[in-house]
PDB file of N, CA and C in Angstrom:
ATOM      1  N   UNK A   1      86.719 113.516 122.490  1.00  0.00           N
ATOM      2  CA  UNK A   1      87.236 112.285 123.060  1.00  0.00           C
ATOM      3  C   UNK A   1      88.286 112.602 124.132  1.00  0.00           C
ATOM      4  N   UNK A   2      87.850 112.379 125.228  1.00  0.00           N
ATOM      5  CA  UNK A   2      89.128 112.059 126.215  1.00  0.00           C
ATOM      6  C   UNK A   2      90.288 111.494 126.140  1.00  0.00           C
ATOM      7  N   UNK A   3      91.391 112.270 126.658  1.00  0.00           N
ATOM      8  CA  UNK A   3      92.564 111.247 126.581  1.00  0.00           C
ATOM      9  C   UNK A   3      93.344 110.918 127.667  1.00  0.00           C
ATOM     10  N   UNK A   4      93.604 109.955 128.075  1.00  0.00           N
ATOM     11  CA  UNK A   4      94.959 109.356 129.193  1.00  0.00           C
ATOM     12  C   UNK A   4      95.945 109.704 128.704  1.00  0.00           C
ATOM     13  N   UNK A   5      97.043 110.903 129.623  1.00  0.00           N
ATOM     14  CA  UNK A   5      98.406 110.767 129.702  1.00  0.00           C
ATOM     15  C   UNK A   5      99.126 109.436 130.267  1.00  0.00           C
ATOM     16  N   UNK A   6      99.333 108.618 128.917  1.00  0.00           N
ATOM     17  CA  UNK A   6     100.565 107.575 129.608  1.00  0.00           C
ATOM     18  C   UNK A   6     101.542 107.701 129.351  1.00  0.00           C
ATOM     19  N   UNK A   7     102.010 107.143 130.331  1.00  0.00           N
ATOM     20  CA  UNK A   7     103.818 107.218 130.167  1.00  0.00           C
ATOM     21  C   UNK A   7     104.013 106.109 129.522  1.00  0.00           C
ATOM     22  N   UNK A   8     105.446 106.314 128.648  1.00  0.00           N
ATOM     23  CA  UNK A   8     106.071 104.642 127.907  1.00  0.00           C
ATOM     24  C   UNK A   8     106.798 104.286 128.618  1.00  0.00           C
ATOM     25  N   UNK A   9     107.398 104.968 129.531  1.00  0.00           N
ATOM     26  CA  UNK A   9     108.822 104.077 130.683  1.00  0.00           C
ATOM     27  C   UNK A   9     108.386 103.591 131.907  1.00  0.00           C
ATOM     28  N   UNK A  10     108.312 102.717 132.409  1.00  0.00           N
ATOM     29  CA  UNK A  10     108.089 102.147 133.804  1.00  0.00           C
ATOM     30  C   UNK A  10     108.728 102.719 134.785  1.00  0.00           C
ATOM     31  N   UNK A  11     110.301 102.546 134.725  1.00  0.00           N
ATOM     32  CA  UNK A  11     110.914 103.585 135.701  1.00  0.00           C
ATOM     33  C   UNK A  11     111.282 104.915 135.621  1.00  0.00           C
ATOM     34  N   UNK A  12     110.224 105.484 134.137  1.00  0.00           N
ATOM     35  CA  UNK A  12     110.026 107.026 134.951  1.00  0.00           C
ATOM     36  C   UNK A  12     108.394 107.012 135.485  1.00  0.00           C
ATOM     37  N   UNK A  13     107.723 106.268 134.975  1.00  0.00           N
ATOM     38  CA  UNK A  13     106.882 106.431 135.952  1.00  0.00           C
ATOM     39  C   UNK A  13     106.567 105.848 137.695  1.00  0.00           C
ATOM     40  N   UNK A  14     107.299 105.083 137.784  1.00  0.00           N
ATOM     41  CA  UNK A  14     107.858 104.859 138.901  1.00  0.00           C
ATOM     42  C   UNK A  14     108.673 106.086 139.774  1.00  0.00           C
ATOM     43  N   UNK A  15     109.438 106.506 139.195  1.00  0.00           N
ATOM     44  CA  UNK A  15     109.765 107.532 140.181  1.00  0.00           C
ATOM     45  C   UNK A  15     109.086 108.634 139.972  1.00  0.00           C
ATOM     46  N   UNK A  16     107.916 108.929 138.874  1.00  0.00           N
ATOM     47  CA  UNK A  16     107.003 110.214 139.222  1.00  0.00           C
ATOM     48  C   UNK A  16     106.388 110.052 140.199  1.00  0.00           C
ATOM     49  N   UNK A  17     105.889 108.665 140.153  1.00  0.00           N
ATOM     50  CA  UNK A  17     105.051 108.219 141.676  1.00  0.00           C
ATOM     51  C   UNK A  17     105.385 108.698 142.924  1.00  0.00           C
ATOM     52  N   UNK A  18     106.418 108.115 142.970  1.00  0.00           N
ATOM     53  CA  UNK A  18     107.217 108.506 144.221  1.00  0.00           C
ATOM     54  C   UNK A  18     107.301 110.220 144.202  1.00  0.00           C
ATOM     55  N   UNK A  19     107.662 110.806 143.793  1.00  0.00           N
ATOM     56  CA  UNK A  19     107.955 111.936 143.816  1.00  0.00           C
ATOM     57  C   UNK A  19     106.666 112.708 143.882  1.00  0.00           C
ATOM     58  N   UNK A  20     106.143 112.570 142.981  1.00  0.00           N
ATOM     59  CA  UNK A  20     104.218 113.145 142.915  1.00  0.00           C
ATOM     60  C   UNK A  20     103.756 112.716 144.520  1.00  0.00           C
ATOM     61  N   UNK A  21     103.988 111.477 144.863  1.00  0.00           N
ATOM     62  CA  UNK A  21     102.925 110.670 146.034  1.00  0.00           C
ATOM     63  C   UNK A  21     102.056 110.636 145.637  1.00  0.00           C
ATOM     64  N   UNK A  22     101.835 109.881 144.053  1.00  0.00           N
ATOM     65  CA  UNK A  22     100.447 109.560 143.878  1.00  0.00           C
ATOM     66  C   UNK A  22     100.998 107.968 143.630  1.00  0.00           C
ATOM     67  N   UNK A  23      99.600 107.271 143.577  1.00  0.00           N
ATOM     68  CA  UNK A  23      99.844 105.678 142.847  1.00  0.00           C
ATOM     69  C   UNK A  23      99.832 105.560 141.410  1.00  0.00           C
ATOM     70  N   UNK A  24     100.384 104.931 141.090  1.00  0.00           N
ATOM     71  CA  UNK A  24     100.889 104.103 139.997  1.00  0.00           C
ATOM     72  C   UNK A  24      99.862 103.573 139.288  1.00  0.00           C
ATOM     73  N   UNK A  25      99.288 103.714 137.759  1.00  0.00           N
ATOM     74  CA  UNK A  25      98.334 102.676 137.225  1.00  0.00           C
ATOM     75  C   UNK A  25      99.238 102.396 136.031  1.00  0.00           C
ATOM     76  N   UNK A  26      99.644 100.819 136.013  1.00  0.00           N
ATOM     77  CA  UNK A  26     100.388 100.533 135.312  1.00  0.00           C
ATOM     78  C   UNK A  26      99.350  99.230 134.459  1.00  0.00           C
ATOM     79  N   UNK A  27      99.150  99.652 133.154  1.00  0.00           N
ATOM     80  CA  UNK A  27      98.230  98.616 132.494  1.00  0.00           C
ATOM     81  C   UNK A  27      99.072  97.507 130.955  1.00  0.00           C
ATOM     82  N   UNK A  28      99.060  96.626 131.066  1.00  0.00           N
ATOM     83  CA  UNK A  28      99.705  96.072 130.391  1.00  0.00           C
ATOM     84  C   UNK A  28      98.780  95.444 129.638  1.00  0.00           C
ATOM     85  N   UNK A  29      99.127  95.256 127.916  1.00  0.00           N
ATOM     86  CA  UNK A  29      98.006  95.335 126.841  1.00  0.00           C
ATOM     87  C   UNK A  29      99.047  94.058 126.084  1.00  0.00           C
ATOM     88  N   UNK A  30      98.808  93.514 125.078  1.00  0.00           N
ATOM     89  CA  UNK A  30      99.421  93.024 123.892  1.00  0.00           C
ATOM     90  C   UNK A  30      98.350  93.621 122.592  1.00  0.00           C
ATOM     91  N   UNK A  31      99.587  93.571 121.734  1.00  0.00           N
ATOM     92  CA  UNK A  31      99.357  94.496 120.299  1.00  0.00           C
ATOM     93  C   UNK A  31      98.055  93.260 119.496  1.00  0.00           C
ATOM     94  N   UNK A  32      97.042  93.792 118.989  1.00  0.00           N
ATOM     95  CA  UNK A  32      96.150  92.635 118.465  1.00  0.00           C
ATOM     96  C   UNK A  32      95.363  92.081 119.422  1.00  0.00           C
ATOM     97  N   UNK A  33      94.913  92.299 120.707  1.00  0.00           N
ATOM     98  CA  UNK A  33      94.257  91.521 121.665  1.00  0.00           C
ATOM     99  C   UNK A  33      92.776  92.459 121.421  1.00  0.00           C
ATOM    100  N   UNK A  34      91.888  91.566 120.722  1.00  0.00           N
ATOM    101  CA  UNK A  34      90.808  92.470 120.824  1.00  0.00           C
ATOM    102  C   UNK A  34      89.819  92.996 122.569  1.00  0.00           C
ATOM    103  N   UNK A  35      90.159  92.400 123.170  1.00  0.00           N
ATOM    104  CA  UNK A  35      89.515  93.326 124.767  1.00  0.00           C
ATOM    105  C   UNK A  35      90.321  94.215 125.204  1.00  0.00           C
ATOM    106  N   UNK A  36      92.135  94.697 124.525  1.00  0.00           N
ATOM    107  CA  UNK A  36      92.871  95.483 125.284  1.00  0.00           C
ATOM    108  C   UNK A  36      92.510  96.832 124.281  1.00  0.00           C
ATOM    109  N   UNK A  37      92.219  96.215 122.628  1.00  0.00           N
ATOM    110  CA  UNK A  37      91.420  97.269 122.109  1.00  0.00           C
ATOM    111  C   UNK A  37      90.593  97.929 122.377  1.00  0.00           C
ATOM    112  N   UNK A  38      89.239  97.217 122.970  1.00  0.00           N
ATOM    113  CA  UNK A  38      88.568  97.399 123.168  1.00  0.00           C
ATOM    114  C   UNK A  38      88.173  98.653 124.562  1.00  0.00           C
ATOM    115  N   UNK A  39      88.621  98.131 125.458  1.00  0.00           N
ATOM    116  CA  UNK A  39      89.363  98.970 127.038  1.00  0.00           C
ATOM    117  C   UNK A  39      90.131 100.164 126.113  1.00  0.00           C
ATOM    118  N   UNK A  40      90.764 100.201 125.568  1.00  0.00           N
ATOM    119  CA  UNK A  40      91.447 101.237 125.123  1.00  0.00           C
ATOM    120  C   UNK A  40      90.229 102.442 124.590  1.00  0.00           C
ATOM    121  N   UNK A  41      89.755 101.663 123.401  1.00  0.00           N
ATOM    122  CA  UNK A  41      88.712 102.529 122.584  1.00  0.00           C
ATOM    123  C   UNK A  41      87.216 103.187 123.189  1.00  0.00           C
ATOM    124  N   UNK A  42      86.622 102.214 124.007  1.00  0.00           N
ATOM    125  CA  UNK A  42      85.717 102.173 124.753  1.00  0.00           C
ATOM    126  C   UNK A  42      85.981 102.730 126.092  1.00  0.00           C
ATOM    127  N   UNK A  43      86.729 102.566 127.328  1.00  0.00           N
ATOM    128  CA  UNK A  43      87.207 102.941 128.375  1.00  0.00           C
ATOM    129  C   UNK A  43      87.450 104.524 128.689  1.00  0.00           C
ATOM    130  N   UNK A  44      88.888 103.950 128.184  1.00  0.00           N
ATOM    131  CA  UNK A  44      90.013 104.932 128.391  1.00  0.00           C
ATOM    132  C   UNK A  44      89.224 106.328 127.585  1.00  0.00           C
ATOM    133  N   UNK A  45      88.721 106.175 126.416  1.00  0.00           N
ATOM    134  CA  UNK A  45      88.209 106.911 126.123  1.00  0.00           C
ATOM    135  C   UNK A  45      87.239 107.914 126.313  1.00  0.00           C
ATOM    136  N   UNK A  46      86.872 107.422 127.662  1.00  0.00           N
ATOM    137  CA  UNK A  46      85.234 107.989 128.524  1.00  0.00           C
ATOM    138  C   UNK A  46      86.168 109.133 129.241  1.00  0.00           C
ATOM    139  N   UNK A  47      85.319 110.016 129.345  1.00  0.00           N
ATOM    140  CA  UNK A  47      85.807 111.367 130.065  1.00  0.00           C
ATOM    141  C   UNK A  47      85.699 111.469 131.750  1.00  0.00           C
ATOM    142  N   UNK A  48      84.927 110.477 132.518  1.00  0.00           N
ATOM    143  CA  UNK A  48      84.648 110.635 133.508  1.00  0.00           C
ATOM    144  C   UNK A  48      86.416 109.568 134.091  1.00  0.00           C
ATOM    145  N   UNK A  49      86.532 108.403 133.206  1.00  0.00           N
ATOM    146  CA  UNK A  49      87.851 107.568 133.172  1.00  0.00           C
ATOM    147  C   UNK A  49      88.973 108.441 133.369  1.00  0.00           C
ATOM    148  N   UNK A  50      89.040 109.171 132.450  1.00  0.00           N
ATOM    149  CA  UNK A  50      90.148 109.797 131.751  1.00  0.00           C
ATOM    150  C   UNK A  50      90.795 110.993 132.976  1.00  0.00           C
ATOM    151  N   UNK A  51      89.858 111.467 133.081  1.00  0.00           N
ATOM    152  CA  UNK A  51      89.682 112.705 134.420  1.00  0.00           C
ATOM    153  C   UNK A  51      89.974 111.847 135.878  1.00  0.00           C
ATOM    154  N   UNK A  52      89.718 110.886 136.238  1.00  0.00           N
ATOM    155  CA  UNK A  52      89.591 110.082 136.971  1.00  0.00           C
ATOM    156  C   UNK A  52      91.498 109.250 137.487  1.00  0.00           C
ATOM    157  N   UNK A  53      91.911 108.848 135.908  1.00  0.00           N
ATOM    158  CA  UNK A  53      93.136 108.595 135.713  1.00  0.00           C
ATOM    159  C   UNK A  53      94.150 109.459 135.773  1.00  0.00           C
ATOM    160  N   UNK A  54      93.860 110.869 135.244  1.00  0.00           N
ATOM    161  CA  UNK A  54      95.291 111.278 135.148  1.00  0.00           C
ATOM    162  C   UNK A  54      95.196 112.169 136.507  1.00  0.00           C
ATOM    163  N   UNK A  55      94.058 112.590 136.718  1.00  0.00           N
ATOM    164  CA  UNK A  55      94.417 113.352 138.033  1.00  0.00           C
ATOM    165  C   UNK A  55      94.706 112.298 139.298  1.00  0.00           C
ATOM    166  N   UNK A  56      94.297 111.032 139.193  1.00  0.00           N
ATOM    167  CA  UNK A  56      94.599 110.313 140.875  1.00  0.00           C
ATOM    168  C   UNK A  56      95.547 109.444 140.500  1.00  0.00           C
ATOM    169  N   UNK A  57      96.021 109.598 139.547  1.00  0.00           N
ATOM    170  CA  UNK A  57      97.535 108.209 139.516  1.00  0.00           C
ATOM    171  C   UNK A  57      98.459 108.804 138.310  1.00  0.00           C
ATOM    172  N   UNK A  58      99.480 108.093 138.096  1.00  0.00           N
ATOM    173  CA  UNK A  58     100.416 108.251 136.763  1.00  0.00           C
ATOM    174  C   UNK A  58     100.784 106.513 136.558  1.00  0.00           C
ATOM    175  N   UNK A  59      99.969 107.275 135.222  1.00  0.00           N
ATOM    176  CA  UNK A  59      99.520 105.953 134.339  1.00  0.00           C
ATOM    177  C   UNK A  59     100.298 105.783 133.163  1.00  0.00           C
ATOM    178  N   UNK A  60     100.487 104.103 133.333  1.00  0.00           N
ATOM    179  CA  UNK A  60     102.038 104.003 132.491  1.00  0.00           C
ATOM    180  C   UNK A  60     101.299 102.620 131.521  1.00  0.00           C
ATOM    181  N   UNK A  61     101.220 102.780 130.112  1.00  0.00           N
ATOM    182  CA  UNK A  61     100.526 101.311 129.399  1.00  0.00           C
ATOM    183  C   UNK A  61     101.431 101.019 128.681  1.00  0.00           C
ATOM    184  N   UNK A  62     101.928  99.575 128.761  1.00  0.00           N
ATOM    185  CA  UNK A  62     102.900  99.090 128.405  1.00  0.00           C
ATOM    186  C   UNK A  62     102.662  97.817 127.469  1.00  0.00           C
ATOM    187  N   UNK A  63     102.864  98.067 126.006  1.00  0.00           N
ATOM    188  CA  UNK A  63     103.146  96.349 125.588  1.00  0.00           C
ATOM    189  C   UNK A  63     103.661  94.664 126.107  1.00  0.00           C
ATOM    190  N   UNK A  64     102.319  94.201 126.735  1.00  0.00           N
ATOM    191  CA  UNK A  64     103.469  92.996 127.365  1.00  0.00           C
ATOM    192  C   UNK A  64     104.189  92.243 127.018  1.00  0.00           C
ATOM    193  N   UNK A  65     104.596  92.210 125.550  1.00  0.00           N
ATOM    194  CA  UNK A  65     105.534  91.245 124.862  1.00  0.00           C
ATOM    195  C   UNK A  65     107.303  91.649 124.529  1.00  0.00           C
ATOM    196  N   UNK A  66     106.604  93.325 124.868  1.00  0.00           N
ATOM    197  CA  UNK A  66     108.579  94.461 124.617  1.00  0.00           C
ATOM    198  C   UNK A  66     108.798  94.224 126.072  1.00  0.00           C
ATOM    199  N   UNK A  67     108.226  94.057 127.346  1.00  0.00           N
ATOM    200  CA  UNK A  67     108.319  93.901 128.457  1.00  0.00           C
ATOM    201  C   UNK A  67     108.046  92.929 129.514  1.00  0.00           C
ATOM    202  N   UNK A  68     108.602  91.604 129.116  1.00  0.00           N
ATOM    203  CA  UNK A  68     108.696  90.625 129.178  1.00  0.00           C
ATOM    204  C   UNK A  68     109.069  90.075 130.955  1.00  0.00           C
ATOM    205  N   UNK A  69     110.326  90.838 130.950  1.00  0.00           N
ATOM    206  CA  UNK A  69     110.370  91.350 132.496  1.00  0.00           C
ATOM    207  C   UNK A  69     109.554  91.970 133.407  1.00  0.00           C
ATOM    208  N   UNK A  70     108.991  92.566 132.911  1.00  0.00           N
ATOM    209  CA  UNK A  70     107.801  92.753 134.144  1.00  0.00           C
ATOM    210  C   UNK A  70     106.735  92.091 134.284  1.00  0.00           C
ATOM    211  N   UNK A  71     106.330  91.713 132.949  1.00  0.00           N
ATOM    212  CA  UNK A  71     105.236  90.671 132.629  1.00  0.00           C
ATOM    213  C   UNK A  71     105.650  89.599 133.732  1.00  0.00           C
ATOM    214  N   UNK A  72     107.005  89.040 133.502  1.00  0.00           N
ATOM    215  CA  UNK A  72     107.328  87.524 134.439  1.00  0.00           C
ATOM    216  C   UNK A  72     107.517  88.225 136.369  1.00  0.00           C
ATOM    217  N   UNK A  73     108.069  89.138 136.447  1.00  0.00           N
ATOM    218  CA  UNK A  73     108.117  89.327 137.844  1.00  0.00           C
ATOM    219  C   UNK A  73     106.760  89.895 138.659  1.00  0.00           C
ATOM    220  N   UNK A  74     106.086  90.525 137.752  1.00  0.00           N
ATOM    221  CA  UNK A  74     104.286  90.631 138.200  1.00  0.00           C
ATOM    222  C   UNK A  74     103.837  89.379 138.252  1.00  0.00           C
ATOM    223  N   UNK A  75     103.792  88.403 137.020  1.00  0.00           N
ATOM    224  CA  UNK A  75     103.468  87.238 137.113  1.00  0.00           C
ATOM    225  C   UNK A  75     101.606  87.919 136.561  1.00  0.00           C
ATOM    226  N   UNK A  76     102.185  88.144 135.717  1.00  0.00           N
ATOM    227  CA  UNK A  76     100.693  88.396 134.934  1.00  0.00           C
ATOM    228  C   UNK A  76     100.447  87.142 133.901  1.00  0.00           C
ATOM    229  N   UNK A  77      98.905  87.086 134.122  1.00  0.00           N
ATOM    230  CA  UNK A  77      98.779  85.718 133.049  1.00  0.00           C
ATOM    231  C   UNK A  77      97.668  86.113 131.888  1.00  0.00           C
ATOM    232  N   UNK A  78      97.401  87.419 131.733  1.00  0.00           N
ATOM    233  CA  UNK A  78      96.526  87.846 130.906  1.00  0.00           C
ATOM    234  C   UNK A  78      96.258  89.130 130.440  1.00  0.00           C
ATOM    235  N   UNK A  79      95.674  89.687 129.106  1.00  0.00           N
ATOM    236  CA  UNK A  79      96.008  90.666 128.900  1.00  0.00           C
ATOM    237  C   UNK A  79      94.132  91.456 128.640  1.00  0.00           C
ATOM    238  N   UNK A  80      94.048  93.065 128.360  1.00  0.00           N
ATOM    239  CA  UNK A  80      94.971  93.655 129.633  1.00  0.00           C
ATOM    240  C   UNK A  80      94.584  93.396 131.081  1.00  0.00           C
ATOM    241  N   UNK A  81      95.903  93.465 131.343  1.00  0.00           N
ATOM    242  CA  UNK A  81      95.872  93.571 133.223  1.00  0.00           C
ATOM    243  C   UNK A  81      96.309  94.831 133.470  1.00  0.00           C
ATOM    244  N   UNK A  82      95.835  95.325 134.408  1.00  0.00           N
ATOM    245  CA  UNK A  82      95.901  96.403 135.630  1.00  0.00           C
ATOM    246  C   UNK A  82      96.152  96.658 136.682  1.00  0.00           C
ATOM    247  N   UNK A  83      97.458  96.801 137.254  1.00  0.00           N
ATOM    248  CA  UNK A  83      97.728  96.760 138.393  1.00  0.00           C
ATOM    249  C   UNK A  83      98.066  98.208 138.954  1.00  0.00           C
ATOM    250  N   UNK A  84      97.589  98.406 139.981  1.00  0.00           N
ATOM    251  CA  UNK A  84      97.742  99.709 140.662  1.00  0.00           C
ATOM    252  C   UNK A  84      98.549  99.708 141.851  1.00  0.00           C
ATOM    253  N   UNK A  85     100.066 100.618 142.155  1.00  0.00           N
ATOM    254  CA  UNK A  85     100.673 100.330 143.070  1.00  0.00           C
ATOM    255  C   UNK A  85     100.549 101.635 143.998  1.00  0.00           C
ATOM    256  N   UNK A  86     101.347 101.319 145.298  1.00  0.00           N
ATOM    257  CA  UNK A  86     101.099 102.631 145.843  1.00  0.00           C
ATOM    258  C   UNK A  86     102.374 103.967 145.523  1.00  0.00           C
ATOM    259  N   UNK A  87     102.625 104.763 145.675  1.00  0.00           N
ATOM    260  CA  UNK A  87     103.756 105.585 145.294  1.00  0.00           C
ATOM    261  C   UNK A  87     105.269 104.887 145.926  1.00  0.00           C
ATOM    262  N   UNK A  88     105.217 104.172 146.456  1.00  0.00           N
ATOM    263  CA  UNK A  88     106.336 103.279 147.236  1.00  0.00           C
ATOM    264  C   UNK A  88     106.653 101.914 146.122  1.00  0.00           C
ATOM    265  N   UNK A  89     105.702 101.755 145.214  1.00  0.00           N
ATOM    266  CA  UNK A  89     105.733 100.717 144.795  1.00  0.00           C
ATOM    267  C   UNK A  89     105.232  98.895 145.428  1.00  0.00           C
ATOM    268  N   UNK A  90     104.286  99.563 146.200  1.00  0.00           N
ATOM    269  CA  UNK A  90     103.463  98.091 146.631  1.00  0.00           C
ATOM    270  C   UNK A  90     102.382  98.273 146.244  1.00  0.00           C
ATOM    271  N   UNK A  91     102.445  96.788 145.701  1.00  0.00           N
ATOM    272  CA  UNK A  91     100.907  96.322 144.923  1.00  0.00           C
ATOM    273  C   UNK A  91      99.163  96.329 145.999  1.00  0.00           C
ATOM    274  N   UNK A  92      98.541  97.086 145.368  1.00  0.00           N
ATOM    275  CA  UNK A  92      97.362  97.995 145.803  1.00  0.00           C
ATOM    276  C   UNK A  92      96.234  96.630 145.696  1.00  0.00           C
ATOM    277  N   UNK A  93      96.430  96.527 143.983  1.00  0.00           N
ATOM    278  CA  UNK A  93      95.033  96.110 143.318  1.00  0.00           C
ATOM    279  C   UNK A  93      95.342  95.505 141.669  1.00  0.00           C
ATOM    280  N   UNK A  94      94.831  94.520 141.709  1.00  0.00           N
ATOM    281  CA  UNK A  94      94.825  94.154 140.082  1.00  0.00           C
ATOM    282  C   UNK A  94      93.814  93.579 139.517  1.00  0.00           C
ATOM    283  N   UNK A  95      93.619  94.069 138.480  1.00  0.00           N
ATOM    284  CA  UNK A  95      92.200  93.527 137.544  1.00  0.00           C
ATOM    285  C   UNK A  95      92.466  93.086 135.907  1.00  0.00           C
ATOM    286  N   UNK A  96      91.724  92.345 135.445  1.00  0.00           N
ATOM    287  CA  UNK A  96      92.039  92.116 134.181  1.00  0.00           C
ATOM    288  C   UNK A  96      90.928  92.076 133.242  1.00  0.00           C
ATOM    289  N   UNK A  97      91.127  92.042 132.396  1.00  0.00           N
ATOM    290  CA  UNK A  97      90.357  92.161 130.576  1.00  0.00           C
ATOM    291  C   UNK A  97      89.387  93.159 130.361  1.00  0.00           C
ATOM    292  N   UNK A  98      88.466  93.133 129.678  1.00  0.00           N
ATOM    293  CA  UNK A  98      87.689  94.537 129.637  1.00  0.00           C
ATOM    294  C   UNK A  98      86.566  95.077 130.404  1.00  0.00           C
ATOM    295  N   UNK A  99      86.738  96.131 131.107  1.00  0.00           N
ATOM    296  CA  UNK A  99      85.965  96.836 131.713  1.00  0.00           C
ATOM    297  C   UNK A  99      85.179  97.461 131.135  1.00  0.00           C
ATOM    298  N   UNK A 100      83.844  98.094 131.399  1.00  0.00           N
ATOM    299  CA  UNK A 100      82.981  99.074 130.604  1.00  0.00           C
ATOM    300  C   UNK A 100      83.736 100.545 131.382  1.00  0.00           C
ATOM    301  N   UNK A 101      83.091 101.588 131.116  1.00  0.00           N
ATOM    302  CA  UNK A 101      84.044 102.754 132.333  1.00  0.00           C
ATOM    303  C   UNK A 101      83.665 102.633 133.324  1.00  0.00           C
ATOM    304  N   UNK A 102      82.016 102.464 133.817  1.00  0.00           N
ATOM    305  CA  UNK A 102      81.805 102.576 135.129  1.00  0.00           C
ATOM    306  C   UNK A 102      82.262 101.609 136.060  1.00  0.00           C
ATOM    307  N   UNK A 103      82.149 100.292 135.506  1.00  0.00           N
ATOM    308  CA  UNK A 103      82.705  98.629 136.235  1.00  0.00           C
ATOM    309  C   UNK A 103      84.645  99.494 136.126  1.00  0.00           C
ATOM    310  N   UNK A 104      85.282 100.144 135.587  1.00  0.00           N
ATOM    311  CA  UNK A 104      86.914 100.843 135.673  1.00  0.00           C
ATOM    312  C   UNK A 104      86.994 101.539 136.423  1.00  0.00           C
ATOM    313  N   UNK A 105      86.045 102.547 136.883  1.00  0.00           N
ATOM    314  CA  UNK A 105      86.111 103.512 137.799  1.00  0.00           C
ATOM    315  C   UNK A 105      85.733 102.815 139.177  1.00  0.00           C
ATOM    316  N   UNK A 106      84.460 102.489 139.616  1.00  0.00           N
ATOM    317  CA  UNK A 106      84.786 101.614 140.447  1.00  0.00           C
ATOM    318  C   UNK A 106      86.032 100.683 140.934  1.00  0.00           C
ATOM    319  N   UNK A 107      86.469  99.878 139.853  1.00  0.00           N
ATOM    320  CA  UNK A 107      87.767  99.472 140.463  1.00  0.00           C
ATOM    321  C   UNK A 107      89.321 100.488 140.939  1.00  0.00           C
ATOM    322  N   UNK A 108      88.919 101.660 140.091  1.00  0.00           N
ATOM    323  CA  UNK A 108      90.486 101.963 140.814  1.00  0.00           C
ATOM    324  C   UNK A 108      90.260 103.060 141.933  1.00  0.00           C
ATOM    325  N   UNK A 109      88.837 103.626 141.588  1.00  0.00           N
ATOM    326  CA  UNK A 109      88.713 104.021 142.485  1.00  0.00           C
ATOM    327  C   UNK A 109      88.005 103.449 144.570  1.00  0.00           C
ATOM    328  N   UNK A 110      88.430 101.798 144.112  1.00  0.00           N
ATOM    329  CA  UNK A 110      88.571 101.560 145.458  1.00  0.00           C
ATOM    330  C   UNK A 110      89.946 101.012 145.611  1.00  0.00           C
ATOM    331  N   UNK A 111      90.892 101.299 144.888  1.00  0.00           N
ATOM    332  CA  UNK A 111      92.642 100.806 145.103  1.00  0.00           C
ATOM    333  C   UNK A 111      93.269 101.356 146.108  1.00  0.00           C
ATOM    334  N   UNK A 112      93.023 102.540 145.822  1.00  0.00           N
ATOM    335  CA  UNK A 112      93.444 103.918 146.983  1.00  0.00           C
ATOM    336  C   UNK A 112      93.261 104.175 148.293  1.00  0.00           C
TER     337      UNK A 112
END
């Protein structure tokens, strides 16, 4: 099974970004949402995803209910969402609820 390196802090992955010059995949889930399960178990889990994620971004998955603040200043209305920024911190691309891997890879790999 493949795995995604995520980060738990926003602003360290924010400034790896910056510093790396890669973009940002910042995915926001709630605990119990069966499609963020699902994306998790199914997705993230695919090796072509996984390879895909940690080498072209730093990827940060965050509970949206401990992070309430970002939830309201993104202005996210659903879970999970996906937003991909650029290493500067401007918004690229956002997608939401469950992806299969190939419909995931396609999307982030046209963010960039």
């Amino acid at each position: 099974m493949a795995v995604i390196y995520w980060r738990q802090s926003w602003e360290e992955a924010t400034s790896e970004a910056k510093k790396a010059n890669r973009p940002l995949l910042l995915e926001l889930y709630l605990e119990g949402c069966p499609h963020c399960q699902r994306l998790d178990k199914e997705t993230h889990a695919d090796a072509a995803v996984a390879k895909a994620v940690n080498e072209g971004f730093i990827p940060v998955r965050l509970e949206g209910r401990g992070h309430m603040d970002l939830v309201k200043k993104l202005e996210v209305r659903g879970a999970p969402t996906i937003i991909i920024f650029s290493p500067e911190g401007k918004e690229l691309k956002r997608f939401a609820g469950f992806l299969p891997p190939q419909e995931y890879l396609r999307e982030i790999q046209g963010a960039t």
